[in-house]
Protein backbone atom coordinates (compact mmCIF):
# COMPACT_ATOMS: atom_id res chain seq x y z
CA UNK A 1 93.34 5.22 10.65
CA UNK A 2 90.08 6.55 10.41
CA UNK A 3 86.55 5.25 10.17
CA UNK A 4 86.37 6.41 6.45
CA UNK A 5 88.85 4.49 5.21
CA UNK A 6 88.29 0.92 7.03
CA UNK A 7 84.79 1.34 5.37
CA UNK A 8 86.02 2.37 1.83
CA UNK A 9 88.54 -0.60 2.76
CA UNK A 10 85.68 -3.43 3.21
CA UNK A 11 83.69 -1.42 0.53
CA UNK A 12 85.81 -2.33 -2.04
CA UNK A 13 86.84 -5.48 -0.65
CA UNK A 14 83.43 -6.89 -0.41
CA UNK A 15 81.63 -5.19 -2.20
CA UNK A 16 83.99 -5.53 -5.48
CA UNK A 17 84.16 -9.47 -4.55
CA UNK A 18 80.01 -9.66 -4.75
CA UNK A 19 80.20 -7.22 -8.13
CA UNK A 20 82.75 -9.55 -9.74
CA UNK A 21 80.63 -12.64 -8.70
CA UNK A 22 77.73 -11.01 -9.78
CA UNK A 23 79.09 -10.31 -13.46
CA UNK A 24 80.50 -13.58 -13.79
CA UNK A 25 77.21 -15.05 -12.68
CA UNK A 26 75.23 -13.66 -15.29
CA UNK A 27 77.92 -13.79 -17.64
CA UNK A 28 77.57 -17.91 -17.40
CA UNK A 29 73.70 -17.85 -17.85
CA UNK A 30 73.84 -15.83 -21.01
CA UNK A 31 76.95 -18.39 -22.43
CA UNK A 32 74.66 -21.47 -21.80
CA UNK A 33 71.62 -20.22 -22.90
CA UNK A 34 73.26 -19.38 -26.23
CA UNK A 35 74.61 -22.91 -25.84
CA UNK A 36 71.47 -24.68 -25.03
CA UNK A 37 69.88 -22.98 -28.10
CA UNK A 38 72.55 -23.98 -30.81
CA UNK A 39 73.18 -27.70 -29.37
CA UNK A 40 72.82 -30.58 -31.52
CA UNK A 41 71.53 -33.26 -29.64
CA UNK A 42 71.97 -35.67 -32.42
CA UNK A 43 75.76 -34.98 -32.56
CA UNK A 44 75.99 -36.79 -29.01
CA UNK A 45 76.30 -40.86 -28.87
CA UNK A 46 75.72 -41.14 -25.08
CA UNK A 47 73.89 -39.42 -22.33
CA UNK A 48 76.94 -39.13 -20.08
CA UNK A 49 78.66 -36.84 -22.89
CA UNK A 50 75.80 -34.94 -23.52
CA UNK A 51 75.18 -33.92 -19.34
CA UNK A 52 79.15 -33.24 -18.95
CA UNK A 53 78.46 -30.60 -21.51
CA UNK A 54 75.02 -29.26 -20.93
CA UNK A 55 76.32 -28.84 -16.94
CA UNK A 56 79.63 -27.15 -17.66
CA UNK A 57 80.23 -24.28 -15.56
CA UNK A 58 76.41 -24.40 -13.87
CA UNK A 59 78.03 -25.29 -10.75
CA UNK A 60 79.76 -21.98 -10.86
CA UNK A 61 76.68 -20.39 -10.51
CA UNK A 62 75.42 -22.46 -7.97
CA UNK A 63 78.45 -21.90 -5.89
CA UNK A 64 78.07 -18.29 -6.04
CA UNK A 65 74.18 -18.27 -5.44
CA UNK A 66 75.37 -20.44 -2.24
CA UNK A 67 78.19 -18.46 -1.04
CA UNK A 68 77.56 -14.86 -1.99
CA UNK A 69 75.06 -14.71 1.74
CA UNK A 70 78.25 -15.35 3.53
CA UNK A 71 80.49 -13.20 2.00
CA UNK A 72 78.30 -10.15 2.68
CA UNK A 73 77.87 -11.19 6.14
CA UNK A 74 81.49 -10.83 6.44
CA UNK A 75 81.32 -7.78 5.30
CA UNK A 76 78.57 -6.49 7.50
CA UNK A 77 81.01 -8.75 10.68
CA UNK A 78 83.85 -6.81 9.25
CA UNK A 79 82.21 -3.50 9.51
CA UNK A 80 80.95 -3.68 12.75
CA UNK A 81 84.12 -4.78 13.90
CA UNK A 82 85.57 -1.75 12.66
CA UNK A 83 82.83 0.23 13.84
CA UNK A 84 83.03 -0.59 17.30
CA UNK A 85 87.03 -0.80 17.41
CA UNK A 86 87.17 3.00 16.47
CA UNK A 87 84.68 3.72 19.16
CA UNK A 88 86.54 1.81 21.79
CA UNK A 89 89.70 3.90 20.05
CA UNK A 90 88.43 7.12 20.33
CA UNK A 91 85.93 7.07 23.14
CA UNK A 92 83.16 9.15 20.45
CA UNK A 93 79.46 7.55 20.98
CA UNK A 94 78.45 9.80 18.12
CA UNK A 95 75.11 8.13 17.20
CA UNK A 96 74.92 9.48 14.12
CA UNK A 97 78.54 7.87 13.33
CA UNK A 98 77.62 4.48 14.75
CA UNK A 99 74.10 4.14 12.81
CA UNK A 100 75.92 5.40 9.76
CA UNK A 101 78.78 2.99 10.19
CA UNK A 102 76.26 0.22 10.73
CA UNK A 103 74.13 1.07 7.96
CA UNK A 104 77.26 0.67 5.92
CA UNK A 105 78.17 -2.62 7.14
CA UNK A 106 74.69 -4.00 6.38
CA UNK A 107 75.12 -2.88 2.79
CA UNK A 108 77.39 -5.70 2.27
CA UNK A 109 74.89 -8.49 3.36
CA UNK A 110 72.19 -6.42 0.89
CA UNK A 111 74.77 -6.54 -1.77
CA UNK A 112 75.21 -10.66 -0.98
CA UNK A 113 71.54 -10.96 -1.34
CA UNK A 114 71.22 -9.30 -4.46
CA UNK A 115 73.93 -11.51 -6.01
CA UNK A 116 72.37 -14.91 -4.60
CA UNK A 117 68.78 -14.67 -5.79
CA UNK A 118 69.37 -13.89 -9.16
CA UNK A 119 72.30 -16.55 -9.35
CA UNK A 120 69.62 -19.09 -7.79
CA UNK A 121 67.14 -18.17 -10.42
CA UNK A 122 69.65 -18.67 -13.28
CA UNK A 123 70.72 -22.16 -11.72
CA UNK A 124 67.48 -23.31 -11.50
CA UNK A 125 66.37 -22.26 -15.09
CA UNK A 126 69.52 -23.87 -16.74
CA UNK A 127 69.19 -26.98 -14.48
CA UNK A 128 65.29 -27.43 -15.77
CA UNK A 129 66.90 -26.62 -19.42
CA UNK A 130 69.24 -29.29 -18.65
CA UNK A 131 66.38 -31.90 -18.02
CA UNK A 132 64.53 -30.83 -21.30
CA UNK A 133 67.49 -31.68 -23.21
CA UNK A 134 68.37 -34.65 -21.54
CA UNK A 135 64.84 -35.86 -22.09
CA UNK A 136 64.78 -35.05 -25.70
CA UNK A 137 68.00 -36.68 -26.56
CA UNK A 138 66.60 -39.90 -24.29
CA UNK A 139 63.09 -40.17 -26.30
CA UNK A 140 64.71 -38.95 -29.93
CA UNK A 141 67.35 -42.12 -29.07
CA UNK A 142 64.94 -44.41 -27.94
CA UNK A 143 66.19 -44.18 -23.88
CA UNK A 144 62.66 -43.75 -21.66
């Protein structure tokens, strides 16, 4: 098996797991925002009913703004692994193949990073969302 292919391998691997996280990440912070901005606040009797809906699905988010770090450090663990297993294989110190190879892996922890900062930032803007809400229902109710 060559080098090509284990990269191409975690590539896709990785790589399509952070895309797919990333989509469904932004995904969820359009779907609430266009919830936040039709709610009714009226409509709900109790507090408790209104959070359960105003936080559906925002720990999603938060799980992929907390997670997506690690799975492009396995990705960069991965591709060193493979990096220095086909060296051992073949006996080649090529240092243009092993800087290439490594700059590969280290995409993968790039690519984490650029799924968990914009997933924190859409957390924290529908959490603060949340609290406006929650506060407006509490003083339009009587509740402060």
């Amino acid at each position: 098996m060559n080098i090509e292919l284990l990269h191409q391998i975690t590539d896709y691997g990785i790589i399509g797991i952070l895309g797919f996280m990333s989509f469904i990440s932004v995904w969820l912070w359009i779907e609430r925002l266009m919830f936040y901005k039709k709610i009714k606040l009226q409509s709900y009797n109790s507090k408790e009913e209104l959070e359960i809906e105003l936080t559906n699905n925002i720990n999603v988010i938060s799980s992929f703004a907390s997670n997506a770090p690690y799975i492009g450090l396995l990705g960069t663990v991965i591709g060193i692994i493979i990096t220095f297993y086909i060296m051992g294989q073949s006996g080649n110190l090529d240092v243009k193949n092993i800087m290439t190879s490594l700059a590969l892996a280290l995409k993968a922890t790039a690519m984490g990073l650029i799924v968990a900062i914009p997933s924190m930032f859409f957390y924290n803007h529908l959490s603060r969302k949340i609290e406006v809400l929650v506060t407006k229902w509490e003083v339009a109710n009587g509740k402060n």
